[in-house]
C-alpha atoms as a PDB file:
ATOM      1  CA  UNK A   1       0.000   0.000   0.000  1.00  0.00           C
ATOM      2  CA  UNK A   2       3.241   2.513   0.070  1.00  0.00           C
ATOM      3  CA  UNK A   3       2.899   3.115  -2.960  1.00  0.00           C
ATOM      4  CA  UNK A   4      -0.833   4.223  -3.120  1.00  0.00           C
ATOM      5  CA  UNK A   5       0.024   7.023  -0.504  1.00  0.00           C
ATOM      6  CA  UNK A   6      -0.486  10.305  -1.333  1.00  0.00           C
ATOM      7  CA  UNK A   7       0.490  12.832   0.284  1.00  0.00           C
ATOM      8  CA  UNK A   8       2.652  16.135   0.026  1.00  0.00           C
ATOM      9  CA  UNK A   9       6.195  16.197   0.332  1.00  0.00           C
ATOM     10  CA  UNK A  10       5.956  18.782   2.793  1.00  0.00           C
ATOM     11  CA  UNK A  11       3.960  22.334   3.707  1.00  0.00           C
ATOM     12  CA  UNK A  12       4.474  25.606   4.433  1.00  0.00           C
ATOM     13  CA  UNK A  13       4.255  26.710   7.736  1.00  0.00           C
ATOM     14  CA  UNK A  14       2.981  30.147   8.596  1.00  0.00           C
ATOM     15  CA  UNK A  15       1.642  30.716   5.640  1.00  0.00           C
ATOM     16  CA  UNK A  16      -2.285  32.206   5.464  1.00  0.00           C
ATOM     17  CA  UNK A  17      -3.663  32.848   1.755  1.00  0.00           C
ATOM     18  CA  UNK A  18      -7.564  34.176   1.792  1.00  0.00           C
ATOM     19  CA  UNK A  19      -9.844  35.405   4.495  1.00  0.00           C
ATOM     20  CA  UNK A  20      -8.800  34.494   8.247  1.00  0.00           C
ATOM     21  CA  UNK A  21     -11.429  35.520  10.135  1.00  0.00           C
ATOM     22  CA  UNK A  22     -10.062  36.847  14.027  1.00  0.00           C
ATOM     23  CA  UNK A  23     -10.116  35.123  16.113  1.00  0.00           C
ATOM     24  CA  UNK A  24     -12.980  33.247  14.605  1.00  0.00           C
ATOM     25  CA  UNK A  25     -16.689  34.707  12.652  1.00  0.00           C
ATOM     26  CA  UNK A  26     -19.488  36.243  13.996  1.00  0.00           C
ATOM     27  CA  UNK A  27     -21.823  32.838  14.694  1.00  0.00           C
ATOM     28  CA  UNK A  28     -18.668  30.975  16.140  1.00  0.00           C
ATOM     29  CA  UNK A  29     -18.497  30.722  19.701  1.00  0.00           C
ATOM     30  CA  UNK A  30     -15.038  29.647  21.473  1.00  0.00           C
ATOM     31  CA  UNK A  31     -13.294  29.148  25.200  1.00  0.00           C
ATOM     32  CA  UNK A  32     -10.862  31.429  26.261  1.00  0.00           C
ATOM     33  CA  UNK A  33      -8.469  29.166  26.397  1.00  0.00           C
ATOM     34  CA  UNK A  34      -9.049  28.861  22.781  1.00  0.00           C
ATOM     35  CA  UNK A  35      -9.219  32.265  21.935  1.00  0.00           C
ATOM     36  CA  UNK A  36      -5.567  32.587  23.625  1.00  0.00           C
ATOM     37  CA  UNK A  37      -4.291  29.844  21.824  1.00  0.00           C
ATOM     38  CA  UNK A  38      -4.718  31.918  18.514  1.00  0.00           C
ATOM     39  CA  UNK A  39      -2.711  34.880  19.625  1.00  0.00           C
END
């Protein structure tokens, strides 16, 4: 099955293309400890 695998030789990190809503939308509800983690 290795060979039927696919998956990305790698990524990159840090990298945000498009709308990133902050810290989340308006109808998305999250802890604090959440919201923190995003800072």
């Amino acid at each position: 099955w290795q060979e039927w695998i696919i998956a990305p030789l790698g990524y990159v990190a840090f990298y945000c293309q498009g709308e990133c809503a902050f810290p989340l939308n308006g109808h998305a509800n999250a802890t604090n400890h959440a919201i923190v983690q995003t800072l």
